[in-house]
PDB file of N, CA and C in Angstrom:
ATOM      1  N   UNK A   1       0.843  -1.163   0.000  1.00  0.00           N
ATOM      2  CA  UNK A   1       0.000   0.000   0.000  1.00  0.00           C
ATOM      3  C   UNK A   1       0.893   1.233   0.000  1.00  0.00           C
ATOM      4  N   UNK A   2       0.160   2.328  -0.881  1.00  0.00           N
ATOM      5  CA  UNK A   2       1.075   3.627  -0.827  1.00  0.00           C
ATOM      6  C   UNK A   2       0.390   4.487  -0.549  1.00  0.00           C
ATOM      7  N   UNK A   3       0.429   5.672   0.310  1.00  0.00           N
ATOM      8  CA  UNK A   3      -0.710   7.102   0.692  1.00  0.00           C
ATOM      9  C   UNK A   3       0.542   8.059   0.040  1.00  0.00           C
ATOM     10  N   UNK A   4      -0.280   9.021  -0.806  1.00  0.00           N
ATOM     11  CA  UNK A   4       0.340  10.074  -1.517  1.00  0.00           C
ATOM     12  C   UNK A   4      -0.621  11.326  -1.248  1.00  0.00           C
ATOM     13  N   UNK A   5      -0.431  12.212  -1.050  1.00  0.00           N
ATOM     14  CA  UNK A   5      -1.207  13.686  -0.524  1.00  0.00           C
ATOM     15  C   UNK A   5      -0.572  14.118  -1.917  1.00  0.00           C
ATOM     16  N   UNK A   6      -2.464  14.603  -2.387  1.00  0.00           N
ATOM     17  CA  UNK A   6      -2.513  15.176  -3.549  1.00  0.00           C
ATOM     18  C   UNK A   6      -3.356  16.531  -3.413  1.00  0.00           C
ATOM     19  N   UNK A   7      -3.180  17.197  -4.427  1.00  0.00           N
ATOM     20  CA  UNK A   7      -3.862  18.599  -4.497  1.00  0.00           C
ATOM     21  C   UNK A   7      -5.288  18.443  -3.592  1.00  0.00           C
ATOM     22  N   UNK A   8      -6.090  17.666  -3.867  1.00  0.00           N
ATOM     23  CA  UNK A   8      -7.395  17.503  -3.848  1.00  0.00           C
ATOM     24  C   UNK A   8      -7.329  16.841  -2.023  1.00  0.00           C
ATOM     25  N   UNK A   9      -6.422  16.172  -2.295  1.00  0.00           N
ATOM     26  CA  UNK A   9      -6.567  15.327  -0.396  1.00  0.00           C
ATOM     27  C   UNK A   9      -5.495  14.279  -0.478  1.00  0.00           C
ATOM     28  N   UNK A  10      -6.061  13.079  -0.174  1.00  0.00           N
ATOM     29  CA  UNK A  10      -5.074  11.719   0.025  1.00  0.00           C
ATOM     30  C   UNK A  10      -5.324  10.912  -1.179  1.00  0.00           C
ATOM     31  N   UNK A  11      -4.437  10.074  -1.731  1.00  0.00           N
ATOM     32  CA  UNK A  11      -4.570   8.685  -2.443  1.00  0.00           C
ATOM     33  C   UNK A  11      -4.180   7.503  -1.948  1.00  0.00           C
ATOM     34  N   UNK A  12      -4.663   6.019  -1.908  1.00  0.00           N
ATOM     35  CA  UNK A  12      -4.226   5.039  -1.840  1.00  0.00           C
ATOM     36  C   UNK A  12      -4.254   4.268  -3.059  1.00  0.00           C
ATOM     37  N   UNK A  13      -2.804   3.635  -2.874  1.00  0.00           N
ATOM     38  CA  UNK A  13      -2.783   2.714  -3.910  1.00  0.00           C
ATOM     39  C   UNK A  13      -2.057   1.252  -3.062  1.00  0.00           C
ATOM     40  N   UNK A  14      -2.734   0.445  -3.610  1.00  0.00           N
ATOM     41  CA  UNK A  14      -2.920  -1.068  -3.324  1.00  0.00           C
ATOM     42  C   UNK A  14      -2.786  -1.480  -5.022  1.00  0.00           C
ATOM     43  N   UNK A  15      -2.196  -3.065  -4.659  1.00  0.00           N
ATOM     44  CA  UNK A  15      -2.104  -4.044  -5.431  1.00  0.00           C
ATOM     45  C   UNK A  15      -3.711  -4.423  -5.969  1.00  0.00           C
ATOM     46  N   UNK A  16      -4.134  -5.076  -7.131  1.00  0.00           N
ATOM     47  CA  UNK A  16      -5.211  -5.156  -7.719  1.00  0.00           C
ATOM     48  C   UNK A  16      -5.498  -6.613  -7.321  1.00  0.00           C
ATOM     49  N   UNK A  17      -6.489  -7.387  -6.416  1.00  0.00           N
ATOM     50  CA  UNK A  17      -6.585  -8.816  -5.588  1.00  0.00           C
ATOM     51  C   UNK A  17      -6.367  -9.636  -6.879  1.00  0.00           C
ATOM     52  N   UNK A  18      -5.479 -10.729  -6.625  1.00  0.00           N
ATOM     53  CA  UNK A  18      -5.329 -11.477  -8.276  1.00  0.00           C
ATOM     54  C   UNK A  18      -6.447 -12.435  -8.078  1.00  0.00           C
ATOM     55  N   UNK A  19      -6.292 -13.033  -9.343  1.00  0.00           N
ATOM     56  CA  UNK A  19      -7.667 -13.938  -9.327  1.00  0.00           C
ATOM     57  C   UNK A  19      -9.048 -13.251  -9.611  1.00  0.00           C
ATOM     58  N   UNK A  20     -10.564 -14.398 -10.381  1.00  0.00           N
ATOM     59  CA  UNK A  20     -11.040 -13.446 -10.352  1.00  0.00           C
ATOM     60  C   UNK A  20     -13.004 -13.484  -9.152  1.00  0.00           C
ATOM     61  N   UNK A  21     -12.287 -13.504  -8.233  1.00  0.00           N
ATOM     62  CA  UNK A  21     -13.011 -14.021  -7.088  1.00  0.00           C
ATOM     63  C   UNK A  21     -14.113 -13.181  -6.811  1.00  0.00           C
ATOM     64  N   UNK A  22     -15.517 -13.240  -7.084  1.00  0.00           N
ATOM     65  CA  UNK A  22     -16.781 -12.050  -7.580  1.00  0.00           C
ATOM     66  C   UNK A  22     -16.778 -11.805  -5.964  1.00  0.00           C
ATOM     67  N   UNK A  23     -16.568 -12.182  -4.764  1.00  0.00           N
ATOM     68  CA  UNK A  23     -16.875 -12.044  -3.337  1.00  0.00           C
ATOM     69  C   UNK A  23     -15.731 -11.027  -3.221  1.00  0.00           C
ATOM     70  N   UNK A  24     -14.338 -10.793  -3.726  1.00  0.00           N
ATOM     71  CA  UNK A  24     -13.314  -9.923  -3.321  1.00  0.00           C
ATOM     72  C   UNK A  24     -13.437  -8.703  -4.213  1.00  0.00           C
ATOM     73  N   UNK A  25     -14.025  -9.102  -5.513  1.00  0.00           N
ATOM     74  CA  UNK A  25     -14.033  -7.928  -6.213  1.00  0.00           C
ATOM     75  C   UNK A  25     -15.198  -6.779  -6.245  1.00  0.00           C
ATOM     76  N   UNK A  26     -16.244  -7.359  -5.684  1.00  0.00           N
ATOM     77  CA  UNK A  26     -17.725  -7.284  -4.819  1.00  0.00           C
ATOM     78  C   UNK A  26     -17.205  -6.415  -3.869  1.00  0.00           C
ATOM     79  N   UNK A  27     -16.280  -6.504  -3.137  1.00  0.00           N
ATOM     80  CA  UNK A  27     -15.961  -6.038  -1.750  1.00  0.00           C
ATOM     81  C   UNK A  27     -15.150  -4.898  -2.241  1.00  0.00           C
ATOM     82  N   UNK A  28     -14.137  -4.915  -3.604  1.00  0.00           N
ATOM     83  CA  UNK A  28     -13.177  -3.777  -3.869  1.00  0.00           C
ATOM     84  C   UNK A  28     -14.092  -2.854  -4.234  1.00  0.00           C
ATOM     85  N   UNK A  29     -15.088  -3.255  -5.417  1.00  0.00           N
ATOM     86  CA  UNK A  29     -15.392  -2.276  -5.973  1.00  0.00           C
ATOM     87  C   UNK A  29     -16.678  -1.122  -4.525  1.00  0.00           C
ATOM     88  N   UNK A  30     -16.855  -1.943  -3.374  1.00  0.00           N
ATOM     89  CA  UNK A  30     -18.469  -1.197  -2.574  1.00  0.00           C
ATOM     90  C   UNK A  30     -16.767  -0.059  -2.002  1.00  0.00           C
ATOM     91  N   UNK A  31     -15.768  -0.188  -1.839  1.00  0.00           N
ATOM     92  CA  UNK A  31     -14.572   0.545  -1.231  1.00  0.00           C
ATOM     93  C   UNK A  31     -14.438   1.971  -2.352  1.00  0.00           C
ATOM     94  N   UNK A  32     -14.617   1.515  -3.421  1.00  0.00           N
ATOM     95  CA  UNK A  32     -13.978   2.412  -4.538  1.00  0.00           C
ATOM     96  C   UNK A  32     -15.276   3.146  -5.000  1.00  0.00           C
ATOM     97  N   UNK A  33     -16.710   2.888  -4.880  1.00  0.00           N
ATOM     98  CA  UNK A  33     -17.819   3.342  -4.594  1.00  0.00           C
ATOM     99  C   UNK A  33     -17.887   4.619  -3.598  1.00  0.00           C
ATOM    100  N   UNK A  34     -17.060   4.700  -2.669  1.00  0.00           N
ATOM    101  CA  UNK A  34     -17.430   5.238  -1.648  1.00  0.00           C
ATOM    102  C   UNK A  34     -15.860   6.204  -1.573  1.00  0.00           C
ATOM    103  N   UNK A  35     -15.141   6.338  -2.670  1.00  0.00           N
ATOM    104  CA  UNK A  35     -14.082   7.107  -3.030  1.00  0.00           C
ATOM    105  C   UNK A  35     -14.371   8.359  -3.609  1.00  0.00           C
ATOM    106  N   UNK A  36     -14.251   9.412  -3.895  1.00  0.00           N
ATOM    107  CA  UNK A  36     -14.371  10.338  -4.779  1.00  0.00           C
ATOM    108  C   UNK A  36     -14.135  10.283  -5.707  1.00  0.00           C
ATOM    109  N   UNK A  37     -13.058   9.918  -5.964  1.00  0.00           N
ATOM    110  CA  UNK A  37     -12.178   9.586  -7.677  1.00  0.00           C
ATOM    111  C   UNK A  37     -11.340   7.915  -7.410  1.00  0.00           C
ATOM    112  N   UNK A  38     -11.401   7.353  -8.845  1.00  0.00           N
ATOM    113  CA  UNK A  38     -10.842   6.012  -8.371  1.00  0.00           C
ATOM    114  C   UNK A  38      -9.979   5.677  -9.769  1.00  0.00           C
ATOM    115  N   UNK A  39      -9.167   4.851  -9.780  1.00  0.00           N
ATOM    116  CA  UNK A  39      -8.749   4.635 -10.938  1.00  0.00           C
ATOM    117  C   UNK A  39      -7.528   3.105 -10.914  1.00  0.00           C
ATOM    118  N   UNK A  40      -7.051   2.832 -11.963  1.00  0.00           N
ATOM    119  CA  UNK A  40      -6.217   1.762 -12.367  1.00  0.00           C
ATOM    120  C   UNK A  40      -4.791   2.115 -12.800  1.00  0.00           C
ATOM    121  N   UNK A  41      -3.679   1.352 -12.597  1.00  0.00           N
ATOM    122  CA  UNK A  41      -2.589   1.794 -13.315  1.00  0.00           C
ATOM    123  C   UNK A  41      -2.237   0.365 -13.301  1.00  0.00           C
ATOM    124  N   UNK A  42      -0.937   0.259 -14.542  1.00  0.00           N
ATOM    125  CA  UNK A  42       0.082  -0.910 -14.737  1.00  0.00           C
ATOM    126  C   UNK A  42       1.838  -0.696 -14.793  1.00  0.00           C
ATOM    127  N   UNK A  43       2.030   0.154 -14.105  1.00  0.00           N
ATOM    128  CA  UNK A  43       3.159   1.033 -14.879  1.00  0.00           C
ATOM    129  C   UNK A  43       4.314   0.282 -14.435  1.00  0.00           C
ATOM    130  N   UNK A  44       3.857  -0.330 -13.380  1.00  0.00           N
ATOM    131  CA  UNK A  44       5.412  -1.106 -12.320  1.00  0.00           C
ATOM    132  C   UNK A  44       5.272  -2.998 -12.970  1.00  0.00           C
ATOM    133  N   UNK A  45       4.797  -2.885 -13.895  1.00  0.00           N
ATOM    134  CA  UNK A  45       3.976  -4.968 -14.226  1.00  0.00           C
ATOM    135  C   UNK A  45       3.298  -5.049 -13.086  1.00  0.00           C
ATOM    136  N   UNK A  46       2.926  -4.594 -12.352  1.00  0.00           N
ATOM    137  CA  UNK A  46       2.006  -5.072 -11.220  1.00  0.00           C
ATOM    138  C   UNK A  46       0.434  -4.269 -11.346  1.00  0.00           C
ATOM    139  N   UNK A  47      -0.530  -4.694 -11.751  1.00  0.00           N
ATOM    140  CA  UNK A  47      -1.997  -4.348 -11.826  1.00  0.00           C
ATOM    141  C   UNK A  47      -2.092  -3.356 -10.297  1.00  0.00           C
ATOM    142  N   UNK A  48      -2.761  -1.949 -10.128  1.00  0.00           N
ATOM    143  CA  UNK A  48      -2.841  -1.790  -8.728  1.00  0.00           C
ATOM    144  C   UNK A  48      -3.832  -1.111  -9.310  1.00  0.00           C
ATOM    145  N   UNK A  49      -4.843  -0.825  -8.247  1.00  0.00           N
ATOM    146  CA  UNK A  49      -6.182   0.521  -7.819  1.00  0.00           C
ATOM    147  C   UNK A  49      -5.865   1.072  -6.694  1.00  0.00           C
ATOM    148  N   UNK A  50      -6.522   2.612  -7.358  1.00  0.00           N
ATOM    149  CA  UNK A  50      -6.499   3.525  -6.537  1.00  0.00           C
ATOM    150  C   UNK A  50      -7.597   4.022  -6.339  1.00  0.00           C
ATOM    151  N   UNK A  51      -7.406   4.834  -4.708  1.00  0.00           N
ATOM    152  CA  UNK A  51      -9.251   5.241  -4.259  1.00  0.00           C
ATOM    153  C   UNK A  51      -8.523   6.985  -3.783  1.00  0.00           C
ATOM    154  N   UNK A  52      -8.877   7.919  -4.196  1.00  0.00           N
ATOM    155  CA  UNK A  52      -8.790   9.115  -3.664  1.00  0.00           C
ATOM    156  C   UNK A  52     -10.029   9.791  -2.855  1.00  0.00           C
ATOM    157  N   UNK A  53      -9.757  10.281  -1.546  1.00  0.00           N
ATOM    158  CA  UNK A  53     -10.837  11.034  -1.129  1.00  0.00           C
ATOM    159  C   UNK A  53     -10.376  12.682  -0.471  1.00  0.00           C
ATOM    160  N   UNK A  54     -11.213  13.047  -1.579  1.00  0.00           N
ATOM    161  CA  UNK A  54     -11.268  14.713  -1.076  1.00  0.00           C
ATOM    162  C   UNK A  54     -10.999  15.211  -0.242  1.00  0.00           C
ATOM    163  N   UNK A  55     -10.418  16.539   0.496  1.00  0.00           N
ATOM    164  CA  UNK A  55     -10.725  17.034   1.693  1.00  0.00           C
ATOM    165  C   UNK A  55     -11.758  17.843   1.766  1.00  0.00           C
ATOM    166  N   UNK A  56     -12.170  17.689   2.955  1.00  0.00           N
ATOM    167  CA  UNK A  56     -13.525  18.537   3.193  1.00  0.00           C
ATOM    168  C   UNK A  56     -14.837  17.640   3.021  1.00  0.00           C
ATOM    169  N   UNK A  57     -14.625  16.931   2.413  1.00  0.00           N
ATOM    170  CA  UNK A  57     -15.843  16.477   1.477  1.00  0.00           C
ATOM    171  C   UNK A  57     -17.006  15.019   2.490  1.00  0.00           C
ATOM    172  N   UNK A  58     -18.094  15.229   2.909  1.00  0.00           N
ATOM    173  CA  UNK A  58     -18.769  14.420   3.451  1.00  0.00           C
ATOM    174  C   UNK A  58     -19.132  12.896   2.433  1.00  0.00           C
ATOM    175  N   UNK A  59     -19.370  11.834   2.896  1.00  0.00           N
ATOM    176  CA  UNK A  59     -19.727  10.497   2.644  1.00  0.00           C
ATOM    177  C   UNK A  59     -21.176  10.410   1.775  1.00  0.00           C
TER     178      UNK A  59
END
């Protein structure tokens, strides 16, 4: 896991769960739902998502 402070607030980035298990990915995506901004990268060969949440900003 990585936390990066961005203009907007915080980011996390995590590894992308391998496999394609509908109970874990069920569970990533209700996390990334509840993100402000979310997104994908491949840049390192390793699949990861990211969840950013705003500052200030209510649920």
């Amino acid at each position: 896991m990585q936390l990066l402070a961005t203009e907007r607030g915080i980011r996390m980035h995590v590894a992308a769960p391998p496999g394609l298990s509908v109970a874990t990915w069920r569970a990533v995506i209700e996390v990334l739902r509840g993100a402000d901004v979310w997104g994908s990268t491949d840049t390192t060969g390793t699949p990861k998502i990211w969840a950013e949440v705003e500052d200030g900003q209510q649920p």
